[in-house]
Structures are given as structure tokens and as C-alpha cells.
PDB file of N, CA and C in Angstrom:
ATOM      1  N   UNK A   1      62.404  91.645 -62.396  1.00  0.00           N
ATOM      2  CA  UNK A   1      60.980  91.737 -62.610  1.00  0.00           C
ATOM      3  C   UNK A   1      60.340  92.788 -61.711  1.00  0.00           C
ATOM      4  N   UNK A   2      60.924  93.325 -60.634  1.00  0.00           N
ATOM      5  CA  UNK A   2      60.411  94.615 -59.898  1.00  0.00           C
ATOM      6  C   UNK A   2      60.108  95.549 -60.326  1.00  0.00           C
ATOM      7  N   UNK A   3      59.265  96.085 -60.294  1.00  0.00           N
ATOM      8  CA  UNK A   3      58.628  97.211 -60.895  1.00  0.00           C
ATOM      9  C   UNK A   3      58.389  96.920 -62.644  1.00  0.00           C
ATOM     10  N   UNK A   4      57.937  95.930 -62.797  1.00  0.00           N
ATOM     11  CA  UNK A   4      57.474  95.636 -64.255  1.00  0.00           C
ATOM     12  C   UNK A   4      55.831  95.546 -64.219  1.00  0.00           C
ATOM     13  N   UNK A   5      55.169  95.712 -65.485  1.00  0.00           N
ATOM     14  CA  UNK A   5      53.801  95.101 -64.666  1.00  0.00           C
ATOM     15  C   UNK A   5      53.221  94.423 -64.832  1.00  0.00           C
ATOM     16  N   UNK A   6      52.203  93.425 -64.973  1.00  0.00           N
ATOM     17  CA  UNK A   6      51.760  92.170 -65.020  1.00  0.00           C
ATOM     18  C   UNK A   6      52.242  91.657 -66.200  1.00  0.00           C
ATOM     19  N   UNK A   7      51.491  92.721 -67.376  1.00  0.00           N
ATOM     20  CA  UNK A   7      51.748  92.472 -68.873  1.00  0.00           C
ATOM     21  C   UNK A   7      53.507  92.441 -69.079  1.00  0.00           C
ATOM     22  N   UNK A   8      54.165  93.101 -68.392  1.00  0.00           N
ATOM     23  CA  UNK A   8      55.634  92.853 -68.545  1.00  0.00           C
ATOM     24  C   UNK A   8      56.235  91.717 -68.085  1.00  0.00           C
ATOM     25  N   UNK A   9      55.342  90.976 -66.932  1.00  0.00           N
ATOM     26  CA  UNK A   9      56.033  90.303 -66.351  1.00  0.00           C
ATOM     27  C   UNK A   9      55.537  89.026 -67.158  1.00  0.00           C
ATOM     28  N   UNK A  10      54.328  89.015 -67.762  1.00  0.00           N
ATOM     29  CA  UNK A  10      53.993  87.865 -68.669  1.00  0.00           C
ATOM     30  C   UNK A  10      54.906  87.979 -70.004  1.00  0.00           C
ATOM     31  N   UNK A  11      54.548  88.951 -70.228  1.00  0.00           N
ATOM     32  CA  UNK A  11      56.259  88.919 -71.253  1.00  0.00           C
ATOM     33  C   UNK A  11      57.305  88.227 -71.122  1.00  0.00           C
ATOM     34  N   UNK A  12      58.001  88.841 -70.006  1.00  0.00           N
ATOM     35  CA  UNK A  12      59.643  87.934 -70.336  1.00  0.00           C
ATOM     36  C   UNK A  12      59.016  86.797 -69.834  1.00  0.00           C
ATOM     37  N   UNK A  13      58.131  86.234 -68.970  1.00  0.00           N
ATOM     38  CA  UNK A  13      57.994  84.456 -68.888  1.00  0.00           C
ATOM     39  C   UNK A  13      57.737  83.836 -69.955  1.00  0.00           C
ATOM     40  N   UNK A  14      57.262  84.046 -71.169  1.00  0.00           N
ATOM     41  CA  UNK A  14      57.329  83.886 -72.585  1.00  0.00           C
ATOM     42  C   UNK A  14      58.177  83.975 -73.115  1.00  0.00           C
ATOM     43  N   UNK A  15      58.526  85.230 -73.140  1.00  0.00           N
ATOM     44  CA  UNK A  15      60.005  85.454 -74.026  1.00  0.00           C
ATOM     45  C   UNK A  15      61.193  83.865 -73.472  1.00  0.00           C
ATOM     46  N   UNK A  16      61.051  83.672 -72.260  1.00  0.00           N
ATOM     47  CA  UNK A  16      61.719  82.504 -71.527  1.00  0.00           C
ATOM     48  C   UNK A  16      61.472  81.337 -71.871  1.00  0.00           C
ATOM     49  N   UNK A  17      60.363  80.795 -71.683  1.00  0.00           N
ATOM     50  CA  UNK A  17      59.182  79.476 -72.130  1.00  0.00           C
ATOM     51  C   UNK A  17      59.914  79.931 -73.883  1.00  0.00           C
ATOM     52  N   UNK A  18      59.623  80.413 -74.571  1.00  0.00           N
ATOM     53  CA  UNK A  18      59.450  80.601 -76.163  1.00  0.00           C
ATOM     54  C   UNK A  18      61.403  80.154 -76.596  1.00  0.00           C
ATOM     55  N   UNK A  19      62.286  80.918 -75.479  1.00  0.00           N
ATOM     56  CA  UNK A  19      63.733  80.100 -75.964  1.00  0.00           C
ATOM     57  C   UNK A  19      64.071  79.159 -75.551  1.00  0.00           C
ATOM     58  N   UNK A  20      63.939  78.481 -74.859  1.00  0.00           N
ATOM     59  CA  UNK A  20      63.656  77.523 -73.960  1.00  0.00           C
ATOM     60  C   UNK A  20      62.590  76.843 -73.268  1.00  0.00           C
ATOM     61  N   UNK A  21      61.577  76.260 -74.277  1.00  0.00           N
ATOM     62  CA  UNK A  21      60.326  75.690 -73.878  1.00  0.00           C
ATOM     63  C   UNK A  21      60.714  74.210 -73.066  1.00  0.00           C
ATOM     64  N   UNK A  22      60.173  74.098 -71.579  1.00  0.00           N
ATOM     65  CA  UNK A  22      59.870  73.379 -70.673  1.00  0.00           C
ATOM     66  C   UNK A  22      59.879  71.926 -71.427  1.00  0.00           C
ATOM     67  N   UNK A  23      60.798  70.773 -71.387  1.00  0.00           N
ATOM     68  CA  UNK A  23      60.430  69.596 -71.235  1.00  0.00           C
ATOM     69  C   UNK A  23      59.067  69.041 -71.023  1.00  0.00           C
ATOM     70  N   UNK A  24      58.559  69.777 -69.832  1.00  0.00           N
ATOM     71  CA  UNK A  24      57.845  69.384 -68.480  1.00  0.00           C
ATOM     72  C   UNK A  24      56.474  68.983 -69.601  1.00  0.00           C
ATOM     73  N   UNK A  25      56.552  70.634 -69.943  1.00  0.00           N
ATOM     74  CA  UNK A  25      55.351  71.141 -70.830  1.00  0.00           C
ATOM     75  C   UNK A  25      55.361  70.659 -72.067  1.00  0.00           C
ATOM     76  N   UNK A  26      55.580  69.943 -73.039  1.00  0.00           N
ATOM     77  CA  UNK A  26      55.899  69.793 -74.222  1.00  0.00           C
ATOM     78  C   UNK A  26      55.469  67.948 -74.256  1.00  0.00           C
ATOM     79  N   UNK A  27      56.830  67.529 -73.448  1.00  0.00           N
ATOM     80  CA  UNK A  27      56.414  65.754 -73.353  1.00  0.00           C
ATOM     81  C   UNK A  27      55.118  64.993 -73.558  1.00  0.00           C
ATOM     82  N   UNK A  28      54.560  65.848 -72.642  1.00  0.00           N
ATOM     83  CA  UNK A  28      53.072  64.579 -72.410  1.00  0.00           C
ATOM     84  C   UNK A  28      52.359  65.312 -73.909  1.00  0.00           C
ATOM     85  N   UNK A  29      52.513  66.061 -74.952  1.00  0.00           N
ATOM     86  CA  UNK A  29      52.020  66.413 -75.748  1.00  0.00           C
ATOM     87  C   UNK A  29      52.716  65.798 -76.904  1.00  0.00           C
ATOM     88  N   UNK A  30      53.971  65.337 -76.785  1.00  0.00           N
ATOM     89  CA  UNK A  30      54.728  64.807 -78.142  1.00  0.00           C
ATOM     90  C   UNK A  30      54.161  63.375 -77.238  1.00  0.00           C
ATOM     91  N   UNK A  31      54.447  62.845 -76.549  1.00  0.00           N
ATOM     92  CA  UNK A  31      53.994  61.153 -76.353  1.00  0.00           C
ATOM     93  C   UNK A  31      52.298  60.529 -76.751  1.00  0.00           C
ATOM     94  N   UNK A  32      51.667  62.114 -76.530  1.00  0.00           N
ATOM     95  CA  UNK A  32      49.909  61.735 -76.948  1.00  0.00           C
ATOM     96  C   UNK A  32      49.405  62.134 -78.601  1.00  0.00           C
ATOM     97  N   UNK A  33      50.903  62.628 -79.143  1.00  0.00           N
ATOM     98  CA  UNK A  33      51.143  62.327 -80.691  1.00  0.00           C
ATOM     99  C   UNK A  33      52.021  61.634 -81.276  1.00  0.00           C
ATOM    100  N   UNK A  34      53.240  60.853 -80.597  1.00  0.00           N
ATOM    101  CA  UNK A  34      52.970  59.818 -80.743  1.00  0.00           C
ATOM    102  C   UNK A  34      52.511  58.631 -80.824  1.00  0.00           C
ATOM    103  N   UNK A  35      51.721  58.636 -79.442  1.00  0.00           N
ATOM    104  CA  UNK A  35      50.825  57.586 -79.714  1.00  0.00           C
ATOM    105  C   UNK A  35      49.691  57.353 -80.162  1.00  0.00           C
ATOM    106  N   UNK A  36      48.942  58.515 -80.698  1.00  0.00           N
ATOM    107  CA  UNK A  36      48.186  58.714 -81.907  1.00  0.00           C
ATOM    108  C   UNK A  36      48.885  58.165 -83.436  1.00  0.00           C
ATOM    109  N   UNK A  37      49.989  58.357 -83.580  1.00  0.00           N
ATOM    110  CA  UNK A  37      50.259  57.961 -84.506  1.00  0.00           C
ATOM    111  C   UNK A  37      50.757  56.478 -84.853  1.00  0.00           C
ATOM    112  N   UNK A  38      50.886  55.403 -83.501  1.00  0.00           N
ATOM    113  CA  UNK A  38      50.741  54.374 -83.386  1.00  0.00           C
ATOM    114  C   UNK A  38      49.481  53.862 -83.818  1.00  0.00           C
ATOM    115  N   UNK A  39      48.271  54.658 -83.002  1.00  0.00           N
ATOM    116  CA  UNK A  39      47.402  53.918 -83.131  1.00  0.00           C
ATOM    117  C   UNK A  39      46.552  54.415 -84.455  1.00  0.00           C
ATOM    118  N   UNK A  40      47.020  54.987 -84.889  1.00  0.00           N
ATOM    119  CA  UNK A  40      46.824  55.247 -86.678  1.00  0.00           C
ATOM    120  C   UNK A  40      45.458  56.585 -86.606  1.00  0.00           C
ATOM    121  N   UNK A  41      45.457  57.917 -85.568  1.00  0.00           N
ATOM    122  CA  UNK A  41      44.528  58.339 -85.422  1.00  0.00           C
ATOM    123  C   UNK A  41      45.167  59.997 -85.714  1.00  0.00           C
ATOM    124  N   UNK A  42      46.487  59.774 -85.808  1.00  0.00           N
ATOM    125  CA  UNK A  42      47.130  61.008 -86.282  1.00  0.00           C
ATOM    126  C   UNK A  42      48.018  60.754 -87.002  1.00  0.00           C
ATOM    127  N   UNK A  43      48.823  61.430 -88.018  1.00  0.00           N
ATOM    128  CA  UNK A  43      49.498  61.097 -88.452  1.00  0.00           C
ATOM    129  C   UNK A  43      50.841  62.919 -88.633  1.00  0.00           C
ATOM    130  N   UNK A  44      51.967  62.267 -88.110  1.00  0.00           N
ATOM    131  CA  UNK A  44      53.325  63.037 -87.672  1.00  0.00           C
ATOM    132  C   UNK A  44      54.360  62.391 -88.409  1.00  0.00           C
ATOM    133  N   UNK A  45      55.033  62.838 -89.308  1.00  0.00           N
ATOM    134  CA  UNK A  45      56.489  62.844 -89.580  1.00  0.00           C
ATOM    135  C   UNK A  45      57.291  63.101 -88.240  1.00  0.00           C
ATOM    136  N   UNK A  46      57.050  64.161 -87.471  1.00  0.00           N
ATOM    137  CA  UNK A  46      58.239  64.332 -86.547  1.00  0.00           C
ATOM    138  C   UNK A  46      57.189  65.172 -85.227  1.00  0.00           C
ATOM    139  N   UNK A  47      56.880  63.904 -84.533  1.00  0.00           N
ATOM    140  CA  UNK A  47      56.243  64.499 -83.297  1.00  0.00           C
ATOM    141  C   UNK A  47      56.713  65.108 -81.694  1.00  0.00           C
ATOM    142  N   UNK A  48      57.960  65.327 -81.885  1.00  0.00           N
ATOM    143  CA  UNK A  48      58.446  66.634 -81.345  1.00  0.00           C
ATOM    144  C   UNK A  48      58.677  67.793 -81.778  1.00  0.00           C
ATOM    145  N   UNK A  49      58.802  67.800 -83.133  1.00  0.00           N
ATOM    146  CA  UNK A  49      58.209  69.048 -83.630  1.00  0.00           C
ATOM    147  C   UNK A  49      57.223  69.807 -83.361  1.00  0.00           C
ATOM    148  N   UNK A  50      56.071  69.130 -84.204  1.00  0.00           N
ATOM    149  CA  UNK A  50      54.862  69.265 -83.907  1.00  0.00           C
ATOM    150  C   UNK A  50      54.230  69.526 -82.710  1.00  0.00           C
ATOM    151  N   UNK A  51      54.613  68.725 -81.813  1.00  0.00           N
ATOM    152  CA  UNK A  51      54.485  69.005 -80.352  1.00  0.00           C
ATOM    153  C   UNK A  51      55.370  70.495 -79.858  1.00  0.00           C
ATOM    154  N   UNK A  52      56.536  70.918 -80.383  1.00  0.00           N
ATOM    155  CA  UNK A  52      56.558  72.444 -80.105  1.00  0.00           C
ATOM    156  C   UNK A  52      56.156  73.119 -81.017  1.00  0.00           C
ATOM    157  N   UNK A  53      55.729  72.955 -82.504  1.00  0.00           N
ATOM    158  CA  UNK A  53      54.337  73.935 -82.885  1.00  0.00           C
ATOM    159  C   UNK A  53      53.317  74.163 -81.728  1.00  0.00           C
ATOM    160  N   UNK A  54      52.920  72.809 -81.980  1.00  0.00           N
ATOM    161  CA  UNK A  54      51.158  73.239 -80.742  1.00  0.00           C
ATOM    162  C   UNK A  54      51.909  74.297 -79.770  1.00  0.00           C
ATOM    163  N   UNK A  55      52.674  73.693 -79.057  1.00  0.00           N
ATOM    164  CA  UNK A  55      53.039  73.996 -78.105  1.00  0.00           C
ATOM    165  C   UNK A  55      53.237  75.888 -78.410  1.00  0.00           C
ATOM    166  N   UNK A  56      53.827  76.508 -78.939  1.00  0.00           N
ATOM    167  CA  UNK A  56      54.168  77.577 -79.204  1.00  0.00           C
ATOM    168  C   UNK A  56      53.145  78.505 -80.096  1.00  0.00           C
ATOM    169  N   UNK A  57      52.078  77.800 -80.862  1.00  0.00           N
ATOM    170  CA  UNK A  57      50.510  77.925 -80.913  1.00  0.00           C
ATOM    171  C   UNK A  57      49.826  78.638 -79.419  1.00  0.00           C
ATOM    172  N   UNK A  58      49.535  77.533 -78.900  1.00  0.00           N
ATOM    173  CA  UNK A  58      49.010  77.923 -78.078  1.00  0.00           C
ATOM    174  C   UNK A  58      49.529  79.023 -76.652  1.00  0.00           C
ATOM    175  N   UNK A  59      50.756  79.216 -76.981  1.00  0.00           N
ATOM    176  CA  UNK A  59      51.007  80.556 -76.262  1.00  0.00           C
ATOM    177  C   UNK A  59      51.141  81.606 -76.711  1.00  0.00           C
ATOM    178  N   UNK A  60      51.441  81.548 -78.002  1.00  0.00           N
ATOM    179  CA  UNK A  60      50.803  82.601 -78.983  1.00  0.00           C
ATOM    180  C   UNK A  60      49.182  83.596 -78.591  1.00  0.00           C
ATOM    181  N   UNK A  61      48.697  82.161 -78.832  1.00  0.00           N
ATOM    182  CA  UNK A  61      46.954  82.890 -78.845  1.00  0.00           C
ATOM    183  C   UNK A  61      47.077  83.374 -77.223  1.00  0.00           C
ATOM    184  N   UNK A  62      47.649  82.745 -75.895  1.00  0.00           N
ATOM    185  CA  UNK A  62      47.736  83.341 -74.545  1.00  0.00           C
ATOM    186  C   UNK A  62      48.205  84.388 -74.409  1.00  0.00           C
ATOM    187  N   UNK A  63      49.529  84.707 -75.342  1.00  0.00           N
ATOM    188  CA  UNK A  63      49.979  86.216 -75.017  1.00  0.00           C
ATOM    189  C   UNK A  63      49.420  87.122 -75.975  1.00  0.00           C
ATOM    190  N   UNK A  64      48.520  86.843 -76.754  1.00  0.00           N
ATOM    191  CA  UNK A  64      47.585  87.682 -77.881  1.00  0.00           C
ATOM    192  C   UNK A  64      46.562  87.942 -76.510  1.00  0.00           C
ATOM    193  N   UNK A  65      46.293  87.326 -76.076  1.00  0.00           N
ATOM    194  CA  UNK A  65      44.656  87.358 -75.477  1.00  0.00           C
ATOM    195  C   UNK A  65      44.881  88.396 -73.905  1.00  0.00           C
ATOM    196  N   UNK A  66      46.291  88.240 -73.331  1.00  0.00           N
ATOM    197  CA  UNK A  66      46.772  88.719 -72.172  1.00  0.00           C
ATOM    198  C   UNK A  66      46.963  90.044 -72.894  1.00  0.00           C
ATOM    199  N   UNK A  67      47.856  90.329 -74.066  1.00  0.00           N
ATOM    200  CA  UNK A  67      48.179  91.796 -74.034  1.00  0.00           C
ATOM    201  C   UNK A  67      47.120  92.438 -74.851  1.00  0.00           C
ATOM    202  N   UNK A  68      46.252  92.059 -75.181  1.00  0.00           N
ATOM    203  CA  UNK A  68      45.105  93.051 -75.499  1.00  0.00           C
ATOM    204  C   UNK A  68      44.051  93.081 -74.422  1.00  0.00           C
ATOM    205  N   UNK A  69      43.629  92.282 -73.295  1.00  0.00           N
ATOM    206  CA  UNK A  69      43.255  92.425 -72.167  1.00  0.00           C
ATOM    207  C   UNK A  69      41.960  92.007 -72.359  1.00  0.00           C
ATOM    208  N   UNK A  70      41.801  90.950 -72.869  1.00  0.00           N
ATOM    209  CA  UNK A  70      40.343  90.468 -73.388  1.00  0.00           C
ATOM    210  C   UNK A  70      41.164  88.513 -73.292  1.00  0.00           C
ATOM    211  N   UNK A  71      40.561  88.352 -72.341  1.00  0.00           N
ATOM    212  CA  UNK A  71      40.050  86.605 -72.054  1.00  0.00           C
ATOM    213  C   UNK A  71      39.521  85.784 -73.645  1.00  0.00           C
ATOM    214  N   UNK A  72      40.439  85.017 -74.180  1.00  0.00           N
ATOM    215  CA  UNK A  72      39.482  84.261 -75.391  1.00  0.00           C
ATOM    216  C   UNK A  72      38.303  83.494 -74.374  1.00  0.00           C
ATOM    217  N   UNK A  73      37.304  83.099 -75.408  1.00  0.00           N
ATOM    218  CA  UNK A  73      36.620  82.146 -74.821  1.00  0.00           C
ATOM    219  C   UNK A  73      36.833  81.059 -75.375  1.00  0.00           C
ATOM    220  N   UNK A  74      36.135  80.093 -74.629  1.00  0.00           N
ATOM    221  CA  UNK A  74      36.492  78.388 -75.088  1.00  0.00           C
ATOM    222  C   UNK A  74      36.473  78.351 -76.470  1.00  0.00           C
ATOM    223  N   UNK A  75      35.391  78.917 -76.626  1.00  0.00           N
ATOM    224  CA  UNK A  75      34.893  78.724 -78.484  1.00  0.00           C
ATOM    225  C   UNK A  75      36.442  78.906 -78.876  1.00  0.00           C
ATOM    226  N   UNK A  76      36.785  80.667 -79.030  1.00  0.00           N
ATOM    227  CA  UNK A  76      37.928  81.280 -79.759  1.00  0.00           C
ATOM    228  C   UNK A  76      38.903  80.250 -79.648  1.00  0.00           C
ATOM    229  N   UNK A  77      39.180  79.937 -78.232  1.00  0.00           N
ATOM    230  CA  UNK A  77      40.441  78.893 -78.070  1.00  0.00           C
ATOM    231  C   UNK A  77      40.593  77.493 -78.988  1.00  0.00           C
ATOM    232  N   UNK A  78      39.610  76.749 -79.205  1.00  0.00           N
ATOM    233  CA  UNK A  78      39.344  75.701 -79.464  1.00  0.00           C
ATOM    234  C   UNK A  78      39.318  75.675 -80.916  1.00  0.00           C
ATOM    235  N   UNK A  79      38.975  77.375 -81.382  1.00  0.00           N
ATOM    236  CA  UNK A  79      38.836  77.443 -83.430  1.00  0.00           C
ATOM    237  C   UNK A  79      40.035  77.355 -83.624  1.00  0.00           C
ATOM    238  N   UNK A  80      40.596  77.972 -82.677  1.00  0.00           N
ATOM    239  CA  UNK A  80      42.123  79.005 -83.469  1.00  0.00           C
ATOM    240  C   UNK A  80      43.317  77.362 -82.770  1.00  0.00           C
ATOM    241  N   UNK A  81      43.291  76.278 -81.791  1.00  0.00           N
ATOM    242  CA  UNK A  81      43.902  75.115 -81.525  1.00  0.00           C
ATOM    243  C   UNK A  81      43.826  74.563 -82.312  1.00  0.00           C
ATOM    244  N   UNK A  82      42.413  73.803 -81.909  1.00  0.00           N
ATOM    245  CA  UNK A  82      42.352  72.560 -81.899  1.00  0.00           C
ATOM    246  C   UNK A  82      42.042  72.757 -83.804  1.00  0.00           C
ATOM    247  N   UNK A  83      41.493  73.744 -84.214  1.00  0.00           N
ATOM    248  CA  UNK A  83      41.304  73.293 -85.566  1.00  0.00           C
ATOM    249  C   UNK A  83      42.853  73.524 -86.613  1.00  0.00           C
ATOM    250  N   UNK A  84      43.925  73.929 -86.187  1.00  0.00           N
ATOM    251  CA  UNK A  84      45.051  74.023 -86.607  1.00  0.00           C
ATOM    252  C   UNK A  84      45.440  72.813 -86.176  1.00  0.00           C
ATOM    253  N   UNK A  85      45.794  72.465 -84.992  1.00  0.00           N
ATOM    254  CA  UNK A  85      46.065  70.471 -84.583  1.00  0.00           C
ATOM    255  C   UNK A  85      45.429  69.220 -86.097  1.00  0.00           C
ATOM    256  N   UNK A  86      44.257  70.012 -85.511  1.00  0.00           N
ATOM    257  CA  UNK A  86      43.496  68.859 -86.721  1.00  0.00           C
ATOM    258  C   UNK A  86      44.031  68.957 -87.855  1.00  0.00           C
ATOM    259  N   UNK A  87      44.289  69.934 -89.211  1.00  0.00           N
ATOM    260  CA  UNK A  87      44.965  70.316 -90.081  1.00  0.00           C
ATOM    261  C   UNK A  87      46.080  69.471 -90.081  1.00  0.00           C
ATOM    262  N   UNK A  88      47.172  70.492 -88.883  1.00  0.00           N
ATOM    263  CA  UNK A  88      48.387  69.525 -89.414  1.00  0.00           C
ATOM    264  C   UNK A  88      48.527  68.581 -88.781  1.00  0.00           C
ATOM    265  N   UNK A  89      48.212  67.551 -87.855  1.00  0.00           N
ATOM    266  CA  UNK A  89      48.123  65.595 -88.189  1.00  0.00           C
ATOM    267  C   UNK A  89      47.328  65.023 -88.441  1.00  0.00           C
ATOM    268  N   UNK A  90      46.321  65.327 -89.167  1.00  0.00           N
ATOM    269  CA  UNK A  90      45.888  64.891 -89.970  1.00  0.00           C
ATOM    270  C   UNK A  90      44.747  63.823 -89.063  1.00  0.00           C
ATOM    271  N   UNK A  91      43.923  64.502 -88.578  1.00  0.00           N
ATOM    272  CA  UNK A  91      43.625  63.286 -86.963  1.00  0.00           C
ATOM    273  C   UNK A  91      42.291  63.526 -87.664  1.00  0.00           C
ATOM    274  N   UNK A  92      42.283  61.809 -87.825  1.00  0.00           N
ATOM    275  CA  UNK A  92      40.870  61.260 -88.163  1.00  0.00           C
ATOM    276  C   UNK A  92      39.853  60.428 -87.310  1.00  0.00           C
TER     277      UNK A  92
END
């Protein structure tokens, strides 16, 4: 990573995270769709999946927003998430 530069170095930590996405990061997001789907407020065929969609969603829109050098704002973040989340489980 020496002599790379920010934007490079956010790169390969993606490129990394993206073949090998974090347990760490992923879990508490498949367990809070599963248990949405217990409590009948989402609905998942396969919520570790889904949980690395979002998951790979939302670093998508981070390394969109890093390599063009423009910050989303909450709004942008929240159209381009949370309204794709909503879509696919179906969370009523």
C-alpha cells in the first residue's frame, strides 16, 4: 500500500471486504433480518444472502461516492439503501 493514494488505498480495502466480506460486518445485519422475519416485519427466503446484498449495496454507493470525490448526503444514502432494503424484504 506505500505509495498508493487514498483513492488506491480505498480500493484494494474493497476489492478485500468485496472477496471476502467480514463476518464481523455482515452478522448483526443477517440476525436483524432474521429477526424481522420472525417477527413478520420482513420477509427473506435466505437472510444471509440478502444480508450480503445490503451489505455489498452499500459499499457500492461508498466507493461510488469516494472515487468521484463528492460525500453522498443522508438524503442520497438513504434513497439509493434503505429504499432498495425496502423493495427486496418486503418490510412492512
Amino acid at each position: 500500500m506505500c505509495g498508493q493514494s487514498p483513492i488506491e488505498r480505498i480500493h484494494a480495502c474493497v476489492a478485500a471486504m468485496i472477496a471476502s466480506p467480514s463476518d464481523e460486518l455482515v452478522a448483526p445485519l443477517r440476525e436483524a433480518i432474521a429477526h424481522g422475519c420472525r417477527s413478520g416485519c420482513v420477509s427473506s427466503r435466505d437472510p444471509d444472502g440478502d444480508a450480503q446484498a445490503i451489505f455489498h449495496l452499500v459499499l457500492g454507493v461508498f466507493v461510488t461516492h469516494t472515487t468521484i470525490g463528492r460525500p453522498a448526503s443522508r438524503k442520497e444514502l438513504e434513497m439509493a439503501v434503505m429504499g432498495t432494503i425496502r423493495g427486496a424484504l418486503s418490510v412492512r
